[in-house]
PDB file of N, CA and C in Angstrom:
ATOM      1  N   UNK A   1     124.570  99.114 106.554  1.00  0.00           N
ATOM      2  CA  UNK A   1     124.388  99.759 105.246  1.00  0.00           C
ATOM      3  C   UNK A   1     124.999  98.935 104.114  1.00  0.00           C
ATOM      4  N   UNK A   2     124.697  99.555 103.248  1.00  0.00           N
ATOM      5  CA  UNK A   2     125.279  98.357 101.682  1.00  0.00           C
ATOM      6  C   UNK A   2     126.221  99.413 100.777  1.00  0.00           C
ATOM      7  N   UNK A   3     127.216  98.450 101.210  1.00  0.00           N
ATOM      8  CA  UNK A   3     128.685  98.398 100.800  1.00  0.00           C
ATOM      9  C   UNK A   3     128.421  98.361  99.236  1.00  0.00           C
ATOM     10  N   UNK A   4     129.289  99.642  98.610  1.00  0.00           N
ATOM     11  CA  UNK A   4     129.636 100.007  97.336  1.00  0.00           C
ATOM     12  C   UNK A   4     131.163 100.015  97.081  1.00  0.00           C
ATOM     13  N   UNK A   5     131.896  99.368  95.692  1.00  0.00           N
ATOM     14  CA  UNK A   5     132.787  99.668  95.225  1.00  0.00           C
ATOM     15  C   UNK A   5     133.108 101.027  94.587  1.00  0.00           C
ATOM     16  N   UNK A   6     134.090 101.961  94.716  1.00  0.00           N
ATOM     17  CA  UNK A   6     134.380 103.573  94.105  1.00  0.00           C
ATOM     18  C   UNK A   6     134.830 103.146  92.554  1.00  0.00           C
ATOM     19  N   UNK A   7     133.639 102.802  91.765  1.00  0.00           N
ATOM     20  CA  UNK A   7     134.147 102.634  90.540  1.00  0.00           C
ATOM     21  C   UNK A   7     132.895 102.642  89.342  1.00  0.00           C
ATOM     22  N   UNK A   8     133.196 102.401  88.504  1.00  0.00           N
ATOM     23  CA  UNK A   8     131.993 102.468  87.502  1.00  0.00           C
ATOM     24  C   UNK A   8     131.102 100.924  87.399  1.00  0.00           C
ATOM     25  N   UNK A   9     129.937 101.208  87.975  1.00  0.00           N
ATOM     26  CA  UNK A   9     128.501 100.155  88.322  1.00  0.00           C
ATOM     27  C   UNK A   9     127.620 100.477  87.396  1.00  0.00           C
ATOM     28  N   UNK A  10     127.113  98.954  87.118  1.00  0.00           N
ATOM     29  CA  UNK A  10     126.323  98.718  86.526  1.00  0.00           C
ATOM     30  C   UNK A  10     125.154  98.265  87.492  1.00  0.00           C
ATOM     31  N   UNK A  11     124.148  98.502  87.775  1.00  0.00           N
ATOM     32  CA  UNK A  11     123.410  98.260  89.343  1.00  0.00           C
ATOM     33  C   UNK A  11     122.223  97.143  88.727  1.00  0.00           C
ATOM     34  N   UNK A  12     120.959  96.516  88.952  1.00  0.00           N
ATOM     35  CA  UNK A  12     119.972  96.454  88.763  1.00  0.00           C
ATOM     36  C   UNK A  12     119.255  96.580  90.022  1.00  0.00           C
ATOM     37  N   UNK A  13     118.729  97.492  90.200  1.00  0.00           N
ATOM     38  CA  UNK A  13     117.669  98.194  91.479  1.00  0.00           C
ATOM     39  C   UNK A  13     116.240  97.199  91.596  1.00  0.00           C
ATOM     40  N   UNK A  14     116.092  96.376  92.740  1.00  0.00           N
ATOM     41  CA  UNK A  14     115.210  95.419  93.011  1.00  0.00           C
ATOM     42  C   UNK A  14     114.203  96.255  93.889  1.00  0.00           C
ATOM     43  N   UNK A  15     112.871  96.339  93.283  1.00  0.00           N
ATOM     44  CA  UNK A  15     111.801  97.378  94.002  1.00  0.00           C
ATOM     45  C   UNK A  15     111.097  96.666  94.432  1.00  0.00           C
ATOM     46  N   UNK A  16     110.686  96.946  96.144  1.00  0.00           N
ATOM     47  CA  UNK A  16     109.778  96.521  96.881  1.00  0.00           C
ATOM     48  C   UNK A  16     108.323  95.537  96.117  1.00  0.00           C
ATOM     49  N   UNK A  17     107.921  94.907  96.432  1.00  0.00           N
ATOM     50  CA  UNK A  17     107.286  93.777  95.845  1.00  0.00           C
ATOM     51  C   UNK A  17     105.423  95.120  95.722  1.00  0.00           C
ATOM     52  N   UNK A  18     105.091  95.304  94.773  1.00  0.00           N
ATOM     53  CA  UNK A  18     103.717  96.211  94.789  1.00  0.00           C
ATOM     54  C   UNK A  18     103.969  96.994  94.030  1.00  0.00           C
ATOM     55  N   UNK A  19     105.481  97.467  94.034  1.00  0.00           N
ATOM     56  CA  UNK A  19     105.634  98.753  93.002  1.00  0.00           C
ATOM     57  C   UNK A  19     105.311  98.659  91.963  1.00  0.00           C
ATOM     58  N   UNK A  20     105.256 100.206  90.942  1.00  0.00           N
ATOM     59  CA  UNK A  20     104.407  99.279  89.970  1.00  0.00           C
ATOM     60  C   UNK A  20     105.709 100.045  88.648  1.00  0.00           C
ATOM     61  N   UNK A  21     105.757  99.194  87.792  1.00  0.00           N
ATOM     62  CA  UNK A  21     106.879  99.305  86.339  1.00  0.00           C
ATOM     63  C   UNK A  21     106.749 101.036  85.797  1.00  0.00           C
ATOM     64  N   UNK A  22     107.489 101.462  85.612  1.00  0.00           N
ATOM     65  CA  UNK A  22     107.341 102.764  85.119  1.00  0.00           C
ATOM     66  C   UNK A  22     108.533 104.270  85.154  1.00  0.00           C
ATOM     67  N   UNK A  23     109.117 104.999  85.213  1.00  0.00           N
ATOM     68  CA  UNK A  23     110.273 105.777  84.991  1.00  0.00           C
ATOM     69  C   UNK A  23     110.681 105.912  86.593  1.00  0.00           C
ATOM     70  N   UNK A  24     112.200 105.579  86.739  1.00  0.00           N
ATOM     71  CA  UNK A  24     112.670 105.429  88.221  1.00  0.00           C
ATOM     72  C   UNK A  24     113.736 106.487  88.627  1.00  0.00           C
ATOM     73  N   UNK A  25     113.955 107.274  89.442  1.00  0.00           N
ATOM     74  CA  UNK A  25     115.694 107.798  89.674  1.00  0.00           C
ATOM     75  C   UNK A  25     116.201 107.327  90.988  1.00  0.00           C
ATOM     76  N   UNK A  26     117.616 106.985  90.511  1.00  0.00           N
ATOM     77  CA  UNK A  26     118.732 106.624  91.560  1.00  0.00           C
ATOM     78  C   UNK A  26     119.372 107.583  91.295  1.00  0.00           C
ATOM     79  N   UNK A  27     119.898 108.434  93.052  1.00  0.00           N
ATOM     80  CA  UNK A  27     121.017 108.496  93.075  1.00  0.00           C
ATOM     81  C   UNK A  27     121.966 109.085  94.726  1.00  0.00           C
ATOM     82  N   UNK A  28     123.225 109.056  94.345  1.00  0.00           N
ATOM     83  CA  UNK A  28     123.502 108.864  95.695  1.00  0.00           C
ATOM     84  C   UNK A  28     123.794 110.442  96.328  1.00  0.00           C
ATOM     85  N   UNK A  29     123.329 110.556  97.211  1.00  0.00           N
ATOM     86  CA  UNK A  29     124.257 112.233  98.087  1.00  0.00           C
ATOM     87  C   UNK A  29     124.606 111.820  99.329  1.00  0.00           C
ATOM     88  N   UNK A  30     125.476 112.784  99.685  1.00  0.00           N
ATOM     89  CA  UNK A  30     125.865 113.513 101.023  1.00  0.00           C
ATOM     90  C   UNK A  30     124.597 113.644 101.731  1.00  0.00           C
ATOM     91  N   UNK A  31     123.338 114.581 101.439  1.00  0.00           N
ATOM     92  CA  UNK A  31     122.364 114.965 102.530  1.00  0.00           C
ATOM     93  C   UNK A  31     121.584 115.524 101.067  1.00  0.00           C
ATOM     94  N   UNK A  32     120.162 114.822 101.633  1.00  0.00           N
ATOM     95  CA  UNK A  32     118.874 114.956 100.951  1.00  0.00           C
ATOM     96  C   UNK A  32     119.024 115.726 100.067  1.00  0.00           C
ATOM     97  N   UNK A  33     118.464 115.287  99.231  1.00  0.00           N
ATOM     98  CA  UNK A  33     117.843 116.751  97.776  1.00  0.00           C
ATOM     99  C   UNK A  33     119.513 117.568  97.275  1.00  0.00           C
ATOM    100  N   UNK A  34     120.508 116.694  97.820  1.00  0.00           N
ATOM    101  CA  UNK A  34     121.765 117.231  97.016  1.00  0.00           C
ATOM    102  C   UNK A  34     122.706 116.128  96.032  1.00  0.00           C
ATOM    103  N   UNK A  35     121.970 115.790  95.129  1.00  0.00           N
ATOM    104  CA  UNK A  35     122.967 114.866  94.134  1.00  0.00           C
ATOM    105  C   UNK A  35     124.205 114.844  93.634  1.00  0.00           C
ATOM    106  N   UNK A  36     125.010 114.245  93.885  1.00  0.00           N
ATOM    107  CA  UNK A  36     126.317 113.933  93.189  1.00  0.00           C
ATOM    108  C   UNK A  36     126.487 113.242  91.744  1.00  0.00           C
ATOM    109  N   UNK A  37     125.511 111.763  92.014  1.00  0.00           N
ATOM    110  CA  UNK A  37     125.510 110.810  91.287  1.00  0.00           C
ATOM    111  C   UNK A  37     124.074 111.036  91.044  1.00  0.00           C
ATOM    112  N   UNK A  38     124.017 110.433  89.495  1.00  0.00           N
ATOM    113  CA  UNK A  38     122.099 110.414  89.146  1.00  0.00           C
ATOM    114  C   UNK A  38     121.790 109.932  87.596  1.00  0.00           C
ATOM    115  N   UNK A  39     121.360 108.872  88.173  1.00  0.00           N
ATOM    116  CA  UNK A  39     120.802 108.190  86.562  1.00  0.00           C
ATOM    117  C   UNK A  39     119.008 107.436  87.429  1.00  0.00           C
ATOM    118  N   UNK A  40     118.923 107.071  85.778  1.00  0.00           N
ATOM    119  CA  UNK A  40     117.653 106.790  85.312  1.00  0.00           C
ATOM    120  C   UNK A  40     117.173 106.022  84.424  1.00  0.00           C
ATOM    121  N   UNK A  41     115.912 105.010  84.884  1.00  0.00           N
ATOM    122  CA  UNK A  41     115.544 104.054  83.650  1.00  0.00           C
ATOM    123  C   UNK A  41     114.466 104.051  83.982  1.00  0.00           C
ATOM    124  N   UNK A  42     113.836 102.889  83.276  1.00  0.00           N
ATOM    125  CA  UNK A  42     112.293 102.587  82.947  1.00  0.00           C
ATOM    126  C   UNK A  42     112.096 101.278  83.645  1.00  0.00           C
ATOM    127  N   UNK A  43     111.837 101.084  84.890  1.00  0.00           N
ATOM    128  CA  UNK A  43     111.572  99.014  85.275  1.00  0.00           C
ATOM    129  C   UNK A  43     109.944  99.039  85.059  1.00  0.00           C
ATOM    130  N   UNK A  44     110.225  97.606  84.979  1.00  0.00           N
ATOM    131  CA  UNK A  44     109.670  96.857  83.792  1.00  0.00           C
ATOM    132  C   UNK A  44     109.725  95.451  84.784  1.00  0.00           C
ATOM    133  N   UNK A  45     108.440  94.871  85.047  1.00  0.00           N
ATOM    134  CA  UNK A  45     108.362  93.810  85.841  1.00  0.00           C
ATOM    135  C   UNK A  45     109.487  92.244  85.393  1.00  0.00           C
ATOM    136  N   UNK A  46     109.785  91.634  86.528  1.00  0.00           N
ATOM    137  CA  UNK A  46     110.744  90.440  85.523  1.00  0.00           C
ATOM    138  C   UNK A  46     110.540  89.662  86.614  1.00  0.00           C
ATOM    139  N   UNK A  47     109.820  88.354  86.129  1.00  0.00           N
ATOM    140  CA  UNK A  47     109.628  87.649  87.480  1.00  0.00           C
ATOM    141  C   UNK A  47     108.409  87.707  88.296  1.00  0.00           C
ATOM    142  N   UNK A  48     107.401  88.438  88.055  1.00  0.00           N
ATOM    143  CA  UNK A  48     107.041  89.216  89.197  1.00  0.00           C
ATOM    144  C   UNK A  48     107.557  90.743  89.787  1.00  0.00           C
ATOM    145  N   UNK A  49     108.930  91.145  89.874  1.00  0.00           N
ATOM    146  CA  UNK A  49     109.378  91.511  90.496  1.00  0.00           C
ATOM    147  C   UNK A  49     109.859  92.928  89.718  1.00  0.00           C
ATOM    148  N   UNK A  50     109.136  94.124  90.106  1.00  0.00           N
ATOM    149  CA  UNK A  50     109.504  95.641  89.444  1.00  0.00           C
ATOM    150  C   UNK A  50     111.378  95.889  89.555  1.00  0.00           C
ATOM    151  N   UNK A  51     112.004  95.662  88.377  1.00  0.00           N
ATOM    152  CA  UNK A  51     112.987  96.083  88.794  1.00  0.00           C
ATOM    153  C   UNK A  51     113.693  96.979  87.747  1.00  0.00           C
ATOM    154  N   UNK A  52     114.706  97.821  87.605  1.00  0.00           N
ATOM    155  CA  UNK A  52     115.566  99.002  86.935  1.00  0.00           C
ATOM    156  C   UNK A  52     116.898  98.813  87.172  1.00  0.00           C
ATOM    157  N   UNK A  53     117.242  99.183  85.806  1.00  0.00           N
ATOM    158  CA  UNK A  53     119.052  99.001  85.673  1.00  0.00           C
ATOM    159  C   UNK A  53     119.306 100.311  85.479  1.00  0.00           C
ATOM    160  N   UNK A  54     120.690 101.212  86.222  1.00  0.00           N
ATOM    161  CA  UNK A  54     121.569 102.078  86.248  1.00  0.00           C
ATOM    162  C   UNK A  54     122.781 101.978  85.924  1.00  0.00           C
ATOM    163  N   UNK A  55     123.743 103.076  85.298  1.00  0.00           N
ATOM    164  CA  UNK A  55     124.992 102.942  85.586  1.00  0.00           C
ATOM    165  C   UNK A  55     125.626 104.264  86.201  1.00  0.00           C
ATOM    166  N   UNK A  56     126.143 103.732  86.799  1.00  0.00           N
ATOM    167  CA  UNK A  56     126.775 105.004  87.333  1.00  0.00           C
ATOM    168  C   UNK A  56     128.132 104.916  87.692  1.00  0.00           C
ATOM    169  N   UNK A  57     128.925 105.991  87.843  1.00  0.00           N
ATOM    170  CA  UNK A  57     130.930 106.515  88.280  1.00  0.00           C
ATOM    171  C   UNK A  57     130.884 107.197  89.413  1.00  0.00           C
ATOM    172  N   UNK A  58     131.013 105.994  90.103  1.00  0.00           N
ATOM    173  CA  UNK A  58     131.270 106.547  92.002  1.00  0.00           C
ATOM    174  C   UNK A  58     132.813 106.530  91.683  1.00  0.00           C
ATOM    175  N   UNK A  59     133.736 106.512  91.197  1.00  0.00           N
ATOM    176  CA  UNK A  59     134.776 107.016  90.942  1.00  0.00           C
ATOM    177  C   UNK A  59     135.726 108.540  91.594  1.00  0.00           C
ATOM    178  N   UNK A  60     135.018 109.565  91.281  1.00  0.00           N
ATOM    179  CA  UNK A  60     135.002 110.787  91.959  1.00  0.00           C
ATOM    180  C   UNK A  60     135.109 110.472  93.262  1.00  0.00           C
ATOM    181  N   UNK A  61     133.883 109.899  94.268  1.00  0.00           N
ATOM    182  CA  UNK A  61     133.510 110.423  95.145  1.00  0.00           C
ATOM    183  C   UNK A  61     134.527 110.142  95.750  1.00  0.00           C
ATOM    184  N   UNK A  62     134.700 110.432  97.489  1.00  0.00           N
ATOM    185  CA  UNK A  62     135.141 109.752  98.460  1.00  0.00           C
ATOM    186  C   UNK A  62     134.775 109.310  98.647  1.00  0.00           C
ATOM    187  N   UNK A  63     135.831 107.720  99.823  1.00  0.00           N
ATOM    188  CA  UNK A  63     135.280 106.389 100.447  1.00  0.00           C
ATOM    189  C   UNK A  63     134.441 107.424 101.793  1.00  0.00           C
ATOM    190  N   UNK A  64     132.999 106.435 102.038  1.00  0.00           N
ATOM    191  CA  UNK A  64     132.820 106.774 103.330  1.00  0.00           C
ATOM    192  C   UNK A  64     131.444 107.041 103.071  1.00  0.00           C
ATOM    193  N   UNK A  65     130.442 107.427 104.229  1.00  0.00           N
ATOM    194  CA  UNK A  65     128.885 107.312 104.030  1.00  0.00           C
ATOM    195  C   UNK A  65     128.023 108.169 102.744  1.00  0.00           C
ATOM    196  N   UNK A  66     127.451 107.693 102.819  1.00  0.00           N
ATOM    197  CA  UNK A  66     126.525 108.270 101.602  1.00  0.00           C
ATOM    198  C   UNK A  66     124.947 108.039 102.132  1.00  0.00           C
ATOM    199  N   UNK A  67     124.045 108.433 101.090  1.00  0.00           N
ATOM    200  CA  UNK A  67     122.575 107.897 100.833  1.00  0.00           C
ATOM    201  C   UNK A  67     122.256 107.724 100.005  1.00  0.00           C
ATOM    202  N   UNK A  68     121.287 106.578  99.054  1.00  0.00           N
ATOM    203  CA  UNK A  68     121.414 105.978  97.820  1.00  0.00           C
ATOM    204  C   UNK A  68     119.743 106.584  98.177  1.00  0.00           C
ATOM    205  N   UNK A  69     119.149 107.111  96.773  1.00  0.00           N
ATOM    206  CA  UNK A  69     117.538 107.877  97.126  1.00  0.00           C
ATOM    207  C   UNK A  69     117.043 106.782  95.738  1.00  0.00           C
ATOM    208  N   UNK A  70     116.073 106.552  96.035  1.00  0.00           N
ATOM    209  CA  UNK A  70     115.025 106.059  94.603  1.00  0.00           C
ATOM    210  C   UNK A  70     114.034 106.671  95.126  1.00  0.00           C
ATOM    211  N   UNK A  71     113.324 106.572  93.493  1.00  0.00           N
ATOM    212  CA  UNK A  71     112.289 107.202  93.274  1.00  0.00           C
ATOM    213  C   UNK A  71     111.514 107.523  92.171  1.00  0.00           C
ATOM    214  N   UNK A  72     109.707 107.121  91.927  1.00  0.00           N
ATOM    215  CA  UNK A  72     109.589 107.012  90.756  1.00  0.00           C
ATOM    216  C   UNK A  72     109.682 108.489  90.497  1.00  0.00           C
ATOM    217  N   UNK A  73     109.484 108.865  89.025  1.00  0.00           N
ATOM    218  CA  UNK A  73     109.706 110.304  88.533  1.00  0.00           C
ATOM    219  C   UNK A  73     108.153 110.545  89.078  1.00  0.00           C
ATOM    220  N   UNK A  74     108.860 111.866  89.615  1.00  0.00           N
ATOM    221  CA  UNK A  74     107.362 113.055  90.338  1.00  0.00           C
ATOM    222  C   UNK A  74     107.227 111.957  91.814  1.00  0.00           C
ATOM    223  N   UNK A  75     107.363 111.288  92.419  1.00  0.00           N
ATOM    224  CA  UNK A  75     107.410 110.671  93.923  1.00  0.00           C
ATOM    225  C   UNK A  75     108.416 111.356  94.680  1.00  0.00           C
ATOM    226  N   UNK A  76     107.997 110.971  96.202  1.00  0.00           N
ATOM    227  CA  UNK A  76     109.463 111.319  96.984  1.00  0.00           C
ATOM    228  C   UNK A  76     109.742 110.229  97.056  1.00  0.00           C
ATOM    229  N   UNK A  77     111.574 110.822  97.425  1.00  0.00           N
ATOM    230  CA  UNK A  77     112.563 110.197  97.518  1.00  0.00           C
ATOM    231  C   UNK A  77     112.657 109.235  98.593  1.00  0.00           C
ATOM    232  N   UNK A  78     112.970 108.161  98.400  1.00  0.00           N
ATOM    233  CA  UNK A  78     113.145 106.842  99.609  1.00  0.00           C
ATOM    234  C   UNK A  78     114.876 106.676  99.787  1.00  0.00           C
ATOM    235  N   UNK A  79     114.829 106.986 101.107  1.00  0.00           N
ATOM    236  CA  UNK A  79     116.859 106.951 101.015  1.00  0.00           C
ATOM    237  C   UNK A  79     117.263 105.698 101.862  1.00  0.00           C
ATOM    238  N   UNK A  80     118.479 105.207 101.354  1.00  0.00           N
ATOM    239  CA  UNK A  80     118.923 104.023 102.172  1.00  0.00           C
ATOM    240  C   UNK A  80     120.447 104.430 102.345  1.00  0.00           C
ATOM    241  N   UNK A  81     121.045 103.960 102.926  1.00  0.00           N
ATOM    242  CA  UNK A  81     122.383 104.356 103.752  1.00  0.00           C
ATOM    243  C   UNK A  81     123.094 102.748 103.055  1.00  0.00           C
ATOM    244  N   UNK A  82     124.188 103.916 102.289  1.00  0.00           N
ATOM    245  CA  UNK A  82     125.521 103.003 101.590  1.00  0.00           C
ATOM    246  C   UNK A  82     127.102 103.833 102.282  1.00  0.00           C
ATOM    247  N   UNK A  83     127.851 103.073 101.851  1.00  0.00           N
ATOM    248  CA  UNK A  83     129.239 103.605 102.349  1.00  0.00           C
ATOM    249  C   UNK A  83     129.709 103.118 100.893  1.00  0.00           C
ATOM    250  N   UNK A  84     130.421 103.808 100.510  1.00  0.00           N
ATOM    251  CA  UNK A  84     131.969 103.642  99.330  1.00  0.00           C
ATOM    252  C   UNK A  84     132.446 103.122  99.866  1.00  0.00           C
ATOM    253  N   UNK A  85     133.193 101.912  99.226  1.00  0.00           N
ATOM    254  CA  UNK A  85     134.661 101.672  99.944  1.00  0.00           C
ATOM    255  C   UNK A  85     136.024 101.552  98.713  1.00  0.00           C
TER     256      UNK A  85
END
């Protein structure tokens, strides 16, 4: 899984190569469809490559597993497995 610092991030979210530019949400929970953390932008191709900037304050949380969800607005959620440290 991909290792996070417990502090205030500035991210840029690199989207699968096809996606297409347009309103995105990140954010991280405990277990599906329950947010802690949650921001949002607009990516915008660069490179080729669909990508979106966040910030967010993992600060709060506790160290230890999580799930990081993207997703364009109105899509489901795609989750990937992070840990705080």
């Amino acid at each position: 899984p991909l290792e996070l610092p417990r502090e205030r991030l500035s991210l840029s979210v690199y989207l699968p190569i096809g996606s297409e530019p347009g309103k995105y949400e990140f954010a991280i929970e405990n277990q599906p469809g329950k947010p802690l953390v949650r921001a949002e932008d607009v990516a915008a191709l660069r490179d080729g490559i669909t990508v979106f900037k966040v910030k967010l304050n993992l600060e709060p949380l506790r160290p230890g597993p999580y799930l990081a969800g993207i997703r364009r607005a109105g899509w489901s959620w795609r989750y990937y497995r992070v840990v705080l440290k």
